[in-house]
Protein backbone atom coordinates (compact mmCIF):
# COMPACT_ATOMS: atom_id res chain seq x y z
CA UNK A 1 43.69 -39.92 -17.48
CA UNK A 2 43.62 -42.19 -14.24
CA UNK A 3 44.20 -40.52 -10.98
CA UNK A 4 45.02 -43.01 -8.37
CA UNK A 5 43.05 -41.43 -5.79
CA UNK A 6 39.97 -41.29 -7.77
CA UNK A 7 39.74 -44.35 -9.23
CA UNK A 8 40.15 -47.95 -7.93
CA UNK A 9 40.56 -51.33 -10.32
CA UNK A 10 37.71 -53.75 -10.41
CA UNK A 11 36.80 -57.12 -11.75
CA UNK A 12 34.04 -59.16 -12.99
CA UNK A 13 32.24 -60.63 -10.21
CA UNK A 14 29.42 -62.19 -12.10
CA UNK A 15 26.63 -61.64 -14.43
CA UNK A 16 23.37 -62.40 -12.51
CA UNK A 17 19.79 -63.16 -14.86
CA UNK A 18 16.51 -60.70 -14.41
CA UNK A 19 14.87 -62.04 -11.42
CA UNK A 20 11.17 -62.01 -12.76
CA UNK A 21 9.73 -61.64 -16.26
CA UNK A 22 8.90 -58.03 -15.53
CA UNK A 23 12.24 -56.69 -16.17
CA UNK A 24 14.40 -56.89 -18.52
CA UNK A 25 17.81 -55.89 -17.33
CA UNK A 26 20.88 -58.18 -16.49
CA UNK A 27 23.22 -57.04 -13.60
CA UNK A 28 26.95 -57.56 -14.40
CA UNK A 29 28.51 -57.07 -11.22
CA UNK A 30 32.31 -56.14 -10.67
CA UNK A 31 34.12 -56.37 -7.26
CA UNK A 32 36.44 -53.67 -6.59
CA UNK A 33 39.94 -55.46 -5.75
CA UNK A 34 41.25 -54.67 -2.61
CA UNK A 35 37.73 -53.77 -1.01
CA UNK A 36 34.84 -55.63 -0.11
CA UNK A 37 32.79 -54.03 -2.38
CA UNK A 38 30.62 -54.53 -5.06
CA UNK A 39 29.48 -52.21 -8.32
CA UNK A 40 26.08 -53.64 -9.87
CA UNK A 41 25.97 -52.63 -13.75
CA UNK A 42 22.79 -52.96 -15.32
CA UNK A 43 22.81 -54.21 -18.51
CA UNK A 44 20.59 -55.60 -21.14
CA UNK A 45 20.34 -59.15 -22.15
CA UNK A 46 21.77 -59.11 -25.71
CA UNK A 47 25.21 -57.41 -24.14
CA UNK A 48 25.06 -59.54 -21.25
CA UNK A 49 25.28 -62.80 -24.04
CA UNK A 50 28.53 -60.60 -26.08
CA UNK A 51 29.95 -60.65 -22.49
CA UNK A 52 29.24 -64.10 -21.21
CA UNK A 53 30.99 -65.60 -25.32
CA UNK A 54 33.93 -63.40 -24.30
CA UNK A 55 34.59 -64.64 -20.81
CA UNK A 56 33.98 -68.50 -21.74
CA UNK A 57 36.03 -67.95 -24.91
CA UNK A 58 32.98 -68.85 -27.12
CA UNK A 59 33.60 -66.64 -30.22
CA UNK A 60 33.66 -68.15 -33.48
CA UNK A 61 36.11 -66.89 -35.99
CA UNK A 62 33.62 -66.84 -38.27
CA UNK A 63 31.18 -64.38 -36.24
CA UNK A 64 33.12 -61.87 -34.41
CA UNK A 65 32.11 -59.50 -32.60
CA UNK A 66 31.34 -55.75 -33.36
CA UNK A 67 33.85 -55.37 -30.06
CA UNK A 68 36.49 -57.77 -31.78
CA UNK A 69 36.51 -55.92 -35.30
CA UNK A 70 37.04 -52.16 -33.15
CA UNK A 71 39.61 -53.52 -31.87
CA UNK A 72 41.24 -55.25 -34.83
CA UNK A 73 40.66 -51.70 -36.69
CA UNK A 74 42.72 -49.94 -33.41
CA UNK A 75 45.28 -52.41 -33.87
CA UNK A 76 45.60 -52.22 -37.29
CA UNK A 77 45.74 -47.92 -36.91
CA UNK A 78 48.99 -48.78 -34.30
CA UNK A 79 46.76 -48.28 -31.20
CA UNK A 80 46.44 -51.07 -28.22
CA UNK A 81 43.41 -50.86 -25.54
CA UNK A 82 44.81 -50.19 -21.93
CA UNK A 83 42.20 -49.44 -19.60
CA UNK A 84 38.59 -49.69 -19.43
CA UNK A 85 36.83 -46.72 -17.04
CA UNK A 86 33.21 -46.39 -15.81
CA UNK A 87 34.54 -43.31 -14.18
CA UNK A 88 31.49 -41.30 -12.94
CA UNK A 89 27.65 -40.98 -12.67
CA UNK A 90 25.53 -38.15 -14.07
CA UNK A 91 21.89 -38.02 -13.75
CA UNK A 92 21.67 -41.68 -12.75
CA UNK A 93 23.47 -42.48 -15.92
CA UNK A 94 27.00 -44.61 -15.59
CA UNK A 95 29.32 -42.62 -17.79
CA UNK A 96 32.40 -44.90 -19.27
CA UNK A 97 35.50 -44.70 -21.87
CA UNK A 98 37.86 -46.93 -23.21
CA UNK A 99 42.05 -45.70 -23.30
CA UNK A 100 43.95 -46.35 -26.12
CA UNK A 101 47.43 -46.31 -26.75
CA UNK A 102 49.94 -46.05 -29.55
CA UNK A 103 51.54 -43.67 -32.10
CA UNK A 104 51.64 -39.88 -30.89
CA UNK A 105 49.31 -40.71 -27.68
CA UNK A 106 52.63 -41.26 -25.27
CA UNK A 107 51.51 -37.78 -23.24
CA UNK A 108 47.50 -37.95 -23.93
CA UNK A 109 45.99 -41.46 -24.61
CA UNK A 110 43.31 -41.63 -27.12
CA UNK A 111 39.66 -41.73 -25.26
CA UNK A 112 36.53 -42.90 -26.44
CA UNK A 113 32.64 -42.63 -24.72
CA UNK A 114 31.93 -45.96 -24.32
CA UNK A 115 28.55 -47.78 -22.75
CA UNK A 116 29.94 -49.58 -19.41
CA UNK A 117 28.79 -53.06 -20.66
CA UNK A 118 30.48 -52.11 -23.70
CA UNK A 119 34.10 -50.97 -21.72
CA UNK A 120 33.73 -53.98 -19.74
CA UNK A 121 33.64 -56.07 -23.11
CA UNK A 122 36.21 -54.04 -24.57
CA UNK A 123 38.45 -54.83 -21.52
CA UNK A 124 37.92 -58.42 -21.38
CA UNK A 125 38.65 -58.65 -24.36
CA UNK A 126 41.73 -57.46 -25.28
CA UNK A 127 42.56 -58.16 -21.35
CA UNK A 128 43.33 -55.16 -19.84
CA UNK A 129 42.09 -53.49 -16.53
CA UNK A 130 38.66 -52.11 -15.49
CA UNK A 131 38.78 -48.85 -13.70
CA UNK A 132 36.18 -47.75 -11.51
CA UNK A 133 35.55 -44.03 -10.31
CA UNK A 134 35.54 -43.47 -6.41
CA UNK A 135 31.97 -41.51 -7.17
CA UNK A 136 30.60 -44.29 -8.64
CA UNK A 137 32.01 -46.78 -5.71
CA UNK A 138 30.13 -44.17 -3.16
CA UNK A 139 27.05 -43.94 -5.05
CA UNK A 140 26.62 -47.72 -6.68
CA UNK A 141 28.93 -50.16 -4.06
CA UNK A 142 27.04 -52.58 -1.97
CA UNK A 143 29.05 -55.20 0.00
CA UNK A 144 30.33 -58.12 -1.26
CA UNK A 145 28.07 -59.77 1.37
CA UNK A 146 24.68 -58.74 0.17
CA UNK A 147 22.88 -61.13 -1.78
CA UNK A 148 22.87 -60.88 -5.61
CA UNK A 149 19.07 -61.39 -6.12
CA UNK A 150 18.92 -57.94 -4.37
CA UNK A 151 21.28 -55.85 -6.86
CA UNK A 152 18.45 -56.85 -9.74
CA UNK A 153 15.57 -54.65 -10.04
């Protein structure tokens, strides 16, 4: 699915908190590698907590997440999780999908629409790459040197 010229890896940068009581919205923010450039994702608070358990490692085996159990299903159906995409921008809405791999999807991965706080999960998880679209870059990148507390609305 990837085309290298349309599509550049990221990471997670951070995950900043809503910067008044107003709003409601946490901004997970991923630096594109290789560029000084930053993609702010706006999230809500109850995905911003499934993130912030996945990067510090804090899931009990006991309470998995909804992301962990997709993923042990995919596994357990011969298919591994490759790439995470937020891949383009329609109508001011951040469009993502999650790659799969495994069994007869050699030529054609298996794809699935995804929310981008959910792809980024997804990724973390089961540690594989985040892929962001050029279009979204143009549209959403600020530079890395802007201060965070303006990316939150």
């Amino acid at each position: 699915m990837r085309n290298e010229q349309s599509m550049k890896q990221a990471e997670i940068w951070t995950i900043t908190s809503p910067n008044s009581s107003v709003t409601k919205s946490v901004t997970l923010v991923l630096k594109v590698v290789n560029i000084e450039t930053l993609v702010p994702v706006f999230i809500d608070q109850s995905e911003s907590q499934a993130l912030l358990k996945v990067l510090h490692k804090r899931i009990l085996s006991n309470r998995p997440l909804v992301h962990g159990a997709l993923l042990s299903l995919m596994e357990d159906a011969g298919f591994s999780l490759f790439e995470a995409e937020l891949y383009d921008i329609h109508d001011d809405i951040l469009l993502a999908r999650v790659l799969f791999e495994g069994q007869d999807s050699a030529e054609k991965p298996l794809t699935a629409p995804v929310t981008p706080s959910d792809a980024c999960i997804l990724a973390t998880l089961a540690e594989c790459p985040i892929y962001v679209g050029n279009n979204v870059i143009e549209q959403m990148g600020v530079p890395v040197g802007m201060e965070l507390d303006k990316l939150c609305l």
